[in-house]
Structures are given as C-alpha cells and as structure tokens.
C-alpha atoms as a PDB file:
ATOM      1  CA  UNK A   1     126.461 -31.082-144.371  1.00  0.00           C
ATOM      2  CA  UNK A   2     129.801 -32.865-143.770  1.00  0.00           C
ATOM      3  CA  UNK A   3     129.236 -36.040-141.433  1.00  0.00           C
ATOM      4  CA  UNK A   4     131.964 -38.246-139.993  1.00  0.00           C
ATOM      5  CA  UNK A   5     130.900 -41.730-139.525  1.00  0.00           C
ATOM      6  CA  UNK A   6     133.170 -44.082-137.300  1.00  0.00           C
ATOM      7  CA  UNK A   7     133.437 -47.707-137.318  1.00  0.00           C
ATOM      8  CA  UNK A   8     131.675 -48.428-140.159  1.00  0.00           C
ATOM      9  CA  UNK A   9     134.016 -51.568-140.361  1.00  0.00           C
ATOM     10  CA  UNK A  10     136.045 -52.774-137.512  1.00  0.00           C
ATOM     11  CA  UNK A  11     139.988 -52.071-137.014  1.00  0.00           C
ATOM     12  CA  UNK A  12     140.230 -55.345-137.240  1.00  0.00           C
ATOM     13  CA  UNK A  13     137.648 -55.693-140.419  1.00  0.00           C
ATOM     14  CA  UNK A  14     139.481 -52.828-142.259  1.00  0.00           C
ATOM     15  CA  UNK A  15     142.912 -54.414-141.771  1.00  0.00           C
ATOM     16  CA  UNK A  16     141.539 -57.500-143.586  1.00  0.00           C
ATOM     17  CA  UNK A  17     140.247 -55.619-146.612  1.00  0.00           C
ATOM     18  CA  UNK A  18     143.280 -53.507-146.788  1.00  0.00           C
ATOM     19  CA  UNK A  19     145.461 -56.664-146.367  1.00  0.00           C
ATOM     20  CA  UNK A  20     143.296 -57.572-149.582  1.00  0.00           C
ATOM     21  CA  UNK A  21     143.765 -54.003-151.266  1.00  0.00           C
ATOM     22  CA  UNK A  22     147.167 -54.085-150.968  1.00  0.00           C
ATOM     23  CA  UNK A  23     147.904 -57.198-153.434  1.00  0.00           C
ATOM     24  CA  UNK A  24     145.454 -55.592-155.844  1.00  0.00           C
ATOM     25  CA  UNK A  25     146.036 -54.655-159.529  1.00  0.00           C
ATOM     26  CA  UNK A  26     146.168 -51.297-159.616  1.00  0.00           C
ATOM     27  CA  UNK A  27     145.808 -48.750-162.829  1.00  0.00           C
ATOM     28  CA  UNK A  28     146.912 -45.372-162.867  1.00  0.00           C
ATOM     29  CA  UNK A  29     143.466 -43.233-161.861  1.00  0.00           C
ATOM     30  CA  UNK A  30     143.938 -40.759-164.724  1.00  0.00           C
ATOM     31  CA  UNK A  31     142.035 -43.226-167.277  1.00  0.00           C
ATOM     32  CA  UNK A  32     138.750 -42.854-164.864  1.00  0.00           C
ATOM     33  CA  UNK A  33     139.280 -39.003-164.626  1.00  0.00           C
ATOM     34  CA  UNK A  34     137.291 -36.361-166.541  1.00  0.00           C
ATOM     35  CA  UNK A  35     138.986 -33.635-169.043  1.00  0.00           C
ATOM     36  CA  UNK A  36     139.599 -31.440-166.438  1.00  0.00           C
ATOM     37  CA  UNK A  37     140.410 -33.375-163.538  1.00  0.00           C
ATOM     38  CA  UNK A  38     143.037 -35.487-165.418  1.00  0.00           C
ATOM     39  CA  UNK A  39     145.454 -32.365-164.760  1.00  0.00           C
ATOM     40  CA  UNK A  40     145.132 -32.711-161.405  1.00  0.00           C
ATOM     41  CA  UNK A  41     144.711 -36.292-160.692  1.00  0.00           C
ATOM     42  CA  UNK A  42     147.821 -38.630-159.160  1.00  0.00           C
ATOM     43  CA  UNK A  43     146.664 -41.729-157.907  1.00  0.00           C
ATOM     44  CA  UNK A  44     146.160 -45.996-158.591  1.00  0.00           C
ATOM     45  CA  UNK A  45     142.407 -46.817-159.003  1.00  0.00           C
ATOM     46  CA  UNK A  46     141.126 -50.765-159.051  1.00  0.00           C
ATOM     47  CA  UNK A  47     139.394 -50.921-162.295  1.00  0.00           C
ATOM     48  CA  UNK A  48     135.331 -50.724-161.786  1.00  0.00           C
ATOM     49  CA  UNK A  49     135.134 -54.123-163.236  1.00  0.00           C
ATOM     50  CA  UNK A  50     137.860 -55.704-161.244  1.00  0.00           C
ATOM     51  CA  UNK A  51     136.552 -58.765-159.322  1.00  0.00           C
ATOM     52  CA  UNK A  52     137.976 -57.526-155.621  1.00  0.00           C
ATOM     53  CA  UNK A  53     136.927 -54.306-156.745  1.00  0.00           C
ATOM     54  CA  UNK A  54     133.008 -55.775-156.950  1.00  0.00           C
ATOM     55  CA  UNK A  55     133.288 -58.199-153.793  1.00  0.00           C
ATOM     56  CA  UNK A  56     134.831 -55.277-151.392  1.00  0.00           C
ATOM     57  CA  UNK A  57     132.417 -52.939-152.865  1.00  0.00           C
ATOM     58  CA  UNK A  58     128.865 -55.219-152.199  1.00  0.00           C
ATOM     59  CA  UNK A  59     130.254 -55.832-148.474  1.00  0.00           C
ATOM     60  CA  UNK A  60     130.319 -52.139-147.807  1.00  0.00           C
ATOM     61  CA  UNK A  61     126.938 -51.340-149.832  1.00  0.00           C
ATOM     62  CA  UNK A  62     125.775 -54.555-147.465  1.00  0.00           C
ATOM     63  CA  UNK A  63     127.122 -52.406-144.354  1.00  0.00           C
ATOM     64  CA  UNK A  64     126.041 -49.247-145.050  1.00  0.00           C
ATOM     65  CA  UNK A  65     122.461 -50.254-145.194  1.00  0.00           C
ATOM     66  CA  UNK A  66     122.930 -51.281-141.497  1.00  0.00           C
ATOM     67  CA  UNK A  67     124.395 -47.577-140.694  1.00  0.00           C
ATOM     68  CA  UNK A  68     121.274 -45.839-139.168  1.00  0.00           C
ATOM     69  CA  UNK A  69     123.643 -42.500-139.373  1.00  0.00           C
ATOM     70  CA  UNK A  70     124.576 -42.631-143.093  1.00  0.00           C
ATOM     71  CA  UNK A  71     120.845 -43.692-144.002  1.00  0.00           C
ATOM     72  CA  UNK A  72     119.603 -40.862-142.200  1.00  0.00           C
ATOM     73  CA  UNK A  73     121.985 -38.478-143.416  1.00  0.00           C
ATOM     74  CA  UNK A  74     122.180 -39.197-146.719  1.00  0.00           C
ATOM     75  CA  UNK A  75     118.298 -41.214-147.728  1.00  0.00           C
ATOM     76  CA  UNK A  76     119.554 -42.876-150.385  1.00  0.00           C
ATOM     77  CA  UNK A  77     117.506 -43.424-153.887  1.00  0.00           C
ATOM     78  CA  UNK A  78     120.957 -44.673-155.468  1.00  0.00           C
ATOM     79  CA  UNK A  79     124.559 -45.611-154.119  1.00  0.00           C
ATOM     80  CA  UNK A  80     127.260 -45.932-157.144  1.00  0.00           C
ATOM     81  CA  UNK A  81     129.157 -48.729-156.802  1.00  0.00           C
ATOM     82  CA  UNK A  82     132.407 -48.493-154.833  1.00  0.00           C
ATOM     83  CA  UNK A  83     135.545 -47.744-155.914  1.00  0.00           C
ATOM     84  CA  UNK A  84     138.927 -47.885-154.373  1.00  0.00           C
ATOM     85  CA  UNK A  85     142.094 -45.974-154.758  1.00  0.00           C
ATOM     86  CA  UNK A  86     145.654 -45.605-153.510  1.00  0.00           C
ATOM     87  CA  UNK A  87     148.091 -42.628-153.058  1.00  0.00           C
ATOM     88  CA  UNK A  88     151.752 -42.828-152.378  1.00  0.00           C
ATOM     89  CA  UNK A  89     155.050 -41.606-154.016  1.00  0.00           C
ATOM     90  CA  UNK A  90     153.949 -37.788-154.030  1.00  0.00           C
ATOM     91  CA  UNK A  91     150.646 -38.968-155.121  1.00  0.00           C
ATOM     92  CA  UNK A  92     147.925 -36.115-155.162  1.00  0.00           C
ATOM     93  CA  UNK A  93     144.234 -35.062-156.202  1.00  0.00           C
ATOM     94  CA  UNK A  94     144.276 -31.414-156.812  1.00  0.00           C
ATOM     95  CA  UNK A  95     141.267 -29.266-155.890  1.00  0.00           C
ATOM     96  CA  UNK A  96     137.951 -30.124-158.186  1.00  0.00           C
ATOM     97  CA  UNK A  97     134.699 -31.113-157.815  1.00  0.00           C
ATOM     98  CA  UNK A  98     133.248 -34.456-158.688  1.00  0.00           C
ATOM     99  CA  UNK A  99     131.234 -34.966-161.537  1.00  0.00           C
ATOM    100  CA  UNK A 100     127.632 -34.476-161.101  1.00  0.00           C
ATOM    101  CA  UNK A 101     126.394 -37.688-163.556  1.00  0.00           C
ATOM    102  CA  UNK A 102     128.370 -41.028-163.382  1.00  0.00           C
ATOM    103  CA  UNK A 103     127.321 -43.848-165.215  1.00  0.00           C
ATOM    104  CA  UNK A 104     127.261 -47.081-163.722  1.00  0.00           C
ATOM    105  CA  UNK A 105     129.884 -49.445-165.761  1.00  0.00           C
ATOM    106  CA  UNK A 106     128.334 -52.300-167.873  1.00  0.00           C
ATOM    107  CA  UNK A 107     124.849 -50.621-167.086  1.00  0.00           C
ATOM    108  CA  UNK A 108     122.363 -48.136-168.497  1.00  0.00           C
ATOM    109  CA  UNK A 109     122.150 -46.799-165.470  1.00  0.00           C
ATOM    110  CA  UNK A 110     123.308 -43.363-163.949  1.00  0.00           C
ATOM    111  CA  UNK A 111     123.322 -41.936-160.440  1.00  0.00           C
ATOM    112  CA  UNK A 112     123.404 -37.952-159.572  1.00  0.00           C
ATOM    113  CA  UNK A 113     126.084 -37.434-157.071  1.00  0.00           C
ATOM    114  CA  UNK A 114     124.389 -35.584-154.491  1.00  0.00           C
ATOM    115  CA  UNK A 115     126.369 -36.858-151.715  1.00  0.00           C
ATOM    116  CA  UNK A 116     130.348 -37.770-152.137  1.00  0.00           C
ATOM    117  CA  UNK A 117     131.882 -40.490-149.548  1.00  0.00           C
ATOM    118  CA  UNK A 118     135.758 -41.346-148.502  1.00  0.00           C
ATOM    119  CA  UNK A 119     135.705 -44.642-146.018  1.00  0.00           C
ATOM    120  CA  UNK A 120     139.043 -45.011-145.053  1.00  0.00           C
ATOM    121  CA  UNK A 121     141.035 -48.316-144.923  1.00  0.00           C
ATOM    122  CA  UNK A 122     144.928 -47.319-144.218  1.00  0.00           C
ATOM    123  CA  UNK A 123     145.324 -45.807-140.649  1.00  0.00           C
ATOM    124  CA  UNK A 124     147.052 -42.302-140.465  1.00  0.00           C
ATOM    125  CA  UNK A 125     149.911 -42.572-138.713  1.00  0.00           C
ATOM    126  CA  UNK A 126     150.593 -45.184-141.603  1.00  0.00           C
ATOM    127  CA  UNK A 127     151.357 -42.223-144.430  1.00  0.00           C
ATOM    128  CA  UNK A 128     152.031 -38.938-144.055  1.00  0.00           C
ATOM    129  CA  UNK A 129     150.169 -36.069-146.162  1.00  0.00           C
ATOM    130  CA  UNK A 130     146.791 -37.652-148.098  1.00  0.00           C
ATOM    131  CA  UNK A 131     144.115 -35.258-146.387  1.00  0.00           C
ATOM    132  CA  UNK A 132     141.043 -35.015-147.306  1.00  0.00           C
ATOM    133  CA  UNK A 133     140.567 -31.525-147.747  1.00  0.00           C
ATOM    134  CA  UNK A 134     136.811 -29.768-148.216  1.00  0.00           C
ATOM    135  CA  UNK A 135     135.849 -26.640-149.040  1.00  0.00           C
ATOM    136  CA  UNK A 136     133.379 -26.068-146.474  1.00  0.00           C
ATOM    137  CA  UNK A 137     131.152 -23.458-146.028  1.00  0.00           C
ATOM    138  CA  UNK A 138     133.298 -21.856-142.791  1.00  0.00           C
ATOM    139  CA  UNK A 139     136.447 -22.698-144.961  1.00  0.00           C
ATOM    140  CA  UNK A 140     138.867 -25.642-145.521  1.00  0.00           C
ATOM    141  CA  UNK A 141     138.335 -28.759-143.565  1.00  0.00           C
ATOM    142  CA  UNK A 142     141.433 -31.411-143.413  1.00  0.00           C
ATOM    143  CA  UNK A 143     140.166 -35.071-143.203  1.00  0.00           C
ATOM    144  CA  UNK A 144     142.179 -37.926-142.353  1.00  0.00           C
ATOM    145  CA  UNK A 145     140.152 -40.779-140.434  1.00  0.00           C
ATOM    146  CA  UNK A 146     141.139 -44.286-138.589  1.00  0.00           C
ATOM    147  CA  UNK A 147     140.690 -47.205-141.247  1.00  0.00           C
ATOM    148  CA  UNK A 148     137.068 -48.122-141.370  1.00  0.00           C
ATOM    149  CA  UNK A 149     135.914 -44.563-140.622  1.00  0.00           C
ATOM    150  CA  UNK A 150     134.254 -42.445-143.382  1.00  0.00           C
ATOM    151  CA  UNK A 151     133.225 -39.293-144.097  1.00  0.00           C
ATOM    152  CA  UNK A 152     129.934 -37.747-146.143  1.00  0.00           C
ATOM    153  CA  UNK A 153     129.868 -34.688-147.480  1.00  0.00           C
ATOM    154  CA  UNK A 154     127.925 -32.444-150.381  1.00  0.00           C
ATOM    155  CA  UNK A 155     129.233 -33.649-154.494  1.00  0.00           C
ATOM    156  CA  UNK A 156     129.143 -29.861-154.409  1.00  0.00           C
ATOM    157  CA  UNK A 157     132.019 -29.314-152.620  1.00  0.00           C
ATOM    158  CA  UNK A 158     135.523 -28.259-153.626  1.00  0.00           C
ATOM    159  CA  UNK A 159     137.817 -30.700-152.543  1.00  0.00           C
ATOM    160  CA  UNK A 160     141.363 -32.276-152.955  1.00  0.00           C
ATOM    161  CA  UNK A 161     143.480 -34.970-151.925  1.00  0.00           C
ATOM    162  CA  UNK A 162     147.453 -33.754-150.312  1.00  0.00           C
ATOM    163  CA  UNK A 163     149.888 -35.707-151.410  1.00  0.00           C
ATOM    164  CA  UNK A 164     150.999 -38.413-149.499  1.00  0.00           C
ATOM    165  CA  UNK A 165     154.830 -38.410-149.161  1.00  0.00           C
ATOM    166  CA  UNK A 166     155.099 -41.214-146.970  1.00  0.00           C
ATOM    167  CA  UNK A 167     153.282 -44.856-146.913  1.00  0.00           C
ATOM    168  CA  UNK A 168     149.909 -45.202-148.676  1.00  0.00           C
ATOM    169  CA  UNK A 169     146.819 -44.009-148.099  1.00  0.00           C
ATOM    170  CA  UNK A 170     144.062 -46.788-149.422  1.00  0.00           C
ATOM    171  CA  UNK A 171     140.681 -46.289-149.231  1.00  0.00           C
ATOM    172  CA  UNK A 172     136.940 -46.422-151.102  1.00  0.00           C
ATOM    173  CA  UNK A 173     134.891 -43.511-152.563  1.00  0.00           C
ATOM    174  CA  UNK A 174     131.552 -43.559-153.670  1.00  0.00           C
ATOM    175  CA  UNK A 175     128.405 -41.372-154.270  1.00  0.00           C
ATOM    176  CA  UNK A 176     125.149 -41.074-153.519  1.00  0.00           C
ATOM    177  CA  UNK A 177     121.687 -39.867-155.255  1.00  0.00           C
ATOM    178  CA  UNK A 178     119.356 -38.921-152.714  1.00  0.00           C
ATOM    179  CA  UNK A 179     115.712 -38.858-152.695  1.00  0.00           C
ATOM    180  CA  UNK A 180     116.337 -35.199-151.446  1.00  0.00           C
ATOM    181  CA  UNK A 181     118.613 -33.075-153.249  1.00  0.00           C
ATOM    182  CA  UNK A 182     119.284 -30.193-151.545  1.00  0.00           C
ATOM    183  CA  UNK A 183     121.598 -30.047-149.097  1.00  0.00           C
ATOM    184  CA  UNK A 184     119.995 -28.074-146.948  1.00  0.00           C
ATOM    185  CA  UNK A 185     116.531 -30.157-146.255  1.00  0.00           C
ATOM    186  CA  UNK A 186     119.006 -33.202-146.338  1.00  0.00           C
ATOM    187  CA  UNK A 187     120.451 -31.537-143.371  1.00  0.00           C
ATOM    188  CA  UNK A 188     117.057 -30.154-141.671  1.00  0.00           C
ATOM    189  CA  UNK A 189     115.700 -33.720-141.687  1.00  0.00           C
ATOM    190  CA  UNK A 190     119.134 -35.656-140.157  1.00  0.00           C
ATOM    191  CA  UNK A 191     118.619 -33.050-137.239  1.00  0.00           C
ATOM    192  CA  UNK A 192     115.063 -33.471-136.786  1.00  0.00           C
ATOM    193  CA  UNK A 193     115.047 -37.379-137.148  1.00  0.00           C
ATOM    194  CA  UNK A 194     118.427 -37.363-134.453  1.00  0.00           C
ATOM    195  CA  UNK A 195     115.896 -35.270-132.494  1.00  0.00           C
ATOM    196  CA  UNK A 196     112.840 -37.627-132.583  1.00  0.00           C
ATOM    197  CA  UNK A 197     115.595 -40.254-132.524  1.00  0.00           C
ATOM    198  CA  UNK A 198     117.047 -39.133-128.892  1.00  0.00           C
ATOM    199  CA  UNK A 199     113.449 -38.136-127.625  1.00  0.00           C
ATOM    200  CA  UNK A 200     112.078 -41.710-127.921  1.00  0.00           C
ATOM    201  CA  UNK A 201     115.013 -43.267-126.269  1.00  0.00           C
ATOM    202  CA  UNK A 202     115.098 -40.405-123.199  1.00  0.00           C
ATOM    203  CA  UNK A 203     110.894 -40.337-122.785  1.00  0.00           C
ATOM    204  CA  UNK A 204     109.500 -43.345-125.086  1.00  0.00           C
ATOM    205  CA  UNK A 205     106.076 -42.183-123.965  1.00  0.00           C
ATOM    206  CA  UNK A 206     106.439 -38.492-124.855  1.00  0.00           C
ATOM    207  CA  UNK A 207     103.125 -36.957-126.807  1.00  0.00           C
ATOM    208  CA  UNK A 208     105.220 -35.152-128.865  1.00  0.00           C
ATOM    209  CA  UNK A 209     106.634 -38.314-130.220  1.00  0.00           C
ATOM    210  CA  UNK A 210     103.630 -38.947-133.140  1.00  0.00           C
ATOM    211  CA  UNK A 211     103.557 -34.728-133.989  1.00  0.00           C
ATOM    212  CA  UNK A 212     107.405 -34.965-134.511  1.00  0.00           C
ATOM    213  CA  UNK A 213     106.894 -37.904-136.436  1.00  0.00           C
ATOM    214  CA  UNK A 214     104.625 -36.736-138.684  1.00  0.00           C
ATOM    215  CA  UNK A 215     106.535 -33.175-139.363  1.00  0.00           C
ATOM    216  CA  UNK A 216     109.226 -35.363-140.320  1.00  0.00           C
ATOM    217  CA  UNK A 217     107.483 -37.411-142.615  1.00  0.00           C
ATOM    218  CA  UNK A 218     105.604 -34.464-144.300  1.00  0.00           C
ATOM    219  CA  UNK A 219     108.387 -32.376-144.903  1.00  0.00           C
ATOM    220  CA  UNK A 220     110.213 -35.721-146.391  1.00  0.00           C
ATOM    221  CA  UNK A 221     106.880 -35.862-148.789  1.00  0.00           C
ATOM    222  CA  UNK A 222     107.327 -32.321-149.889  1.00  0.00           C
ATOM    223  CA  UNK A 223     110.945 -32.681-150.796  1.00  0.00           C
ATOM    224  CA  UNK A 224     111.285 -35.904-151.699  1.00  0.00           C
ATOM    225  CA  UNK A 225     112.248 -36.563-155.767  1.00  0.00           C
ATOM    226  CA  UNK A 226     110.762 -40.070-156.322  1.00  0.00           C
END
C-alpha cells in the first residue's frame, strides 16, 4: 500500500524547518548505511544523535499522531526516530531495500520496519532529479512531493533515490512497526475504516454503523501482533 499524505506540515512550517536543515552539520550517509547499501548510497545524513536532528524529529512524531490518515494507514506499535538527509552534487541512493531491524541509537530498543516514510521538506521545482522511486506492485512509481508532504509505503519495497543534479533535495525518513504486519490486512483495514469513516459523516445514524464497527475491530483482533 503506497499512501501520499499532504500537508502534514504547512508550506510555510516546512520552509522553517528546512531554513533550519539547511545550516545543519551534515555527515556523509555512507557511515549509517549497511554492507550492501554502502555501494549504492550518495547522500549527507544529520547524525541520529545530533540535537536538531532530535528536536525536528519529536515535532514530526508530535504531528503525526494528529494525522488520522497515517494512523490509520499505518497503526503504529513503534515509529523510529526521524532522520534527515540531503542530496545534491550528483547525489544518489541506488535501488535497495531498507533494513528490516534498526536499532534505536543510545537504546536497547529495536523497531521492525514494516512501513518506510519520506516527508519532504525542499519543494521540487527547487532541484532537479531526487525521485523517489518504488517498486510497486504495477511497476515503478516516481515520487517527488511539495515540502511538508510525505509518502508511506511497504519496508518491502525496492526503492531508490535519482540523483539530484540540481539544488538539494532535504527531507526526513523514518519507519514504522505496526501492530499488523502484513501489508495486505494493513491495507484491508485503511479501506474499511475510510469506509466506516465516510459513512458516519454522510448518514451518522446509519444501522450499519455499529456492524461495520465491529468487523473492523475483530478483524484488527485477529491480526493484530501485540
């Protein structure tokens, strides 16, 4: 299921934090990448420790949890903390897939990545190049969002970065452990609760309302890894 979710921040929010980003102290990306992906990884990263790196990341943890689309798509159990990273000069993330484990810096803890996330922060007409492009299962699909748009889609997924031969593209990744794996019952329950969701503002009163409901919350029980 690949989801794009606008306005998450404001144009005028996501200027601000990019204003931020763009005075950051960035490290080449390579010394977060695995053994494979190193090959194919050309970017700046912020550090996971980095102190803008930590503020940025709790106020879009803070805002997500108000994003009635991303919690229903994605029913978080765990969110890894947010990173950032920058691509300019030629700079490019050759196809891979994300790693399925990643341990939380500084902590004993670990989140599955079920679900990967891109929110953007630099507008495209800003760089050139720097799509987001997933393997989907009706082929490639080329991302490239307003700042403070993102996009959700399966930590299955092939994906890869373009190079960016113009400007920079900015912008915060993250991933997700759901309480439901699969991708597919993930996906099954975002359409049924958008159904239930649309039916109760169109008919509030509608009998089917409390049936719905309860489908929804008993095939959430059955799938649910808690």
């Amino acid at each position: 299921m690949l989801i794009q979710i606008p306005n998450v921040f404001s144009k005028e929010e996501a200027a601000a934090i990019r204003q931020q980003l763009e005075q950051a102290a960035w490290i080449d990306g390579k010394t977060t990448a695995g053994a494979l992906a190193i090959h194919a990884k050309d970017n700046q990263q912020l550090a996971e420790q980095d102190p803008l790196a930590m503020e940025l990341g709790q106020k879009i943890i803070q805002r997500l949890s108000q994003s009635n689309v991303f919690m229903s798509a994605t029913l978080p159990a765990k969110i890894y903390p947010p990173l950032f990273n920058r691509y300019t000069g030629g700079g490019t993330y050759g196809i891979h897939v994300d790693n399925a484990i990643r341990p939380v810096a500084g902590t004993r803890e670990r989140v599955r990545t079920d679900i990967s996330t891109t929110l953007f922060f630099s507008e495209p007409e800003d760089y050139d190049g720097g799509e987001l492009v997933i393997e989907d299962v009706y082929g490639p699909r080329e991302v490239k969002l307003p700042a403070g748009h993102m996009v959700v889609y399966p930590g299955t997924s092939l994906h890869r970065v373009n190079p960016v031969t113009r400007g920079a593209r900015i912008s915060s990744f993250f991933w997700t452990q759901s309480l439901v794996r699969d991708d597919t019952h993930r996906s099954l329950l975002f359409q049924l609760d958008g159904s239930i969701q649309s039916l109760n503002q169109s008919v509030p009163e509608h009998a089917s309302l409390v049936s719905l409901s309860g489908v929804y919350h008993n095939l959430l029980r059955q799938w649910a890894d808690v």
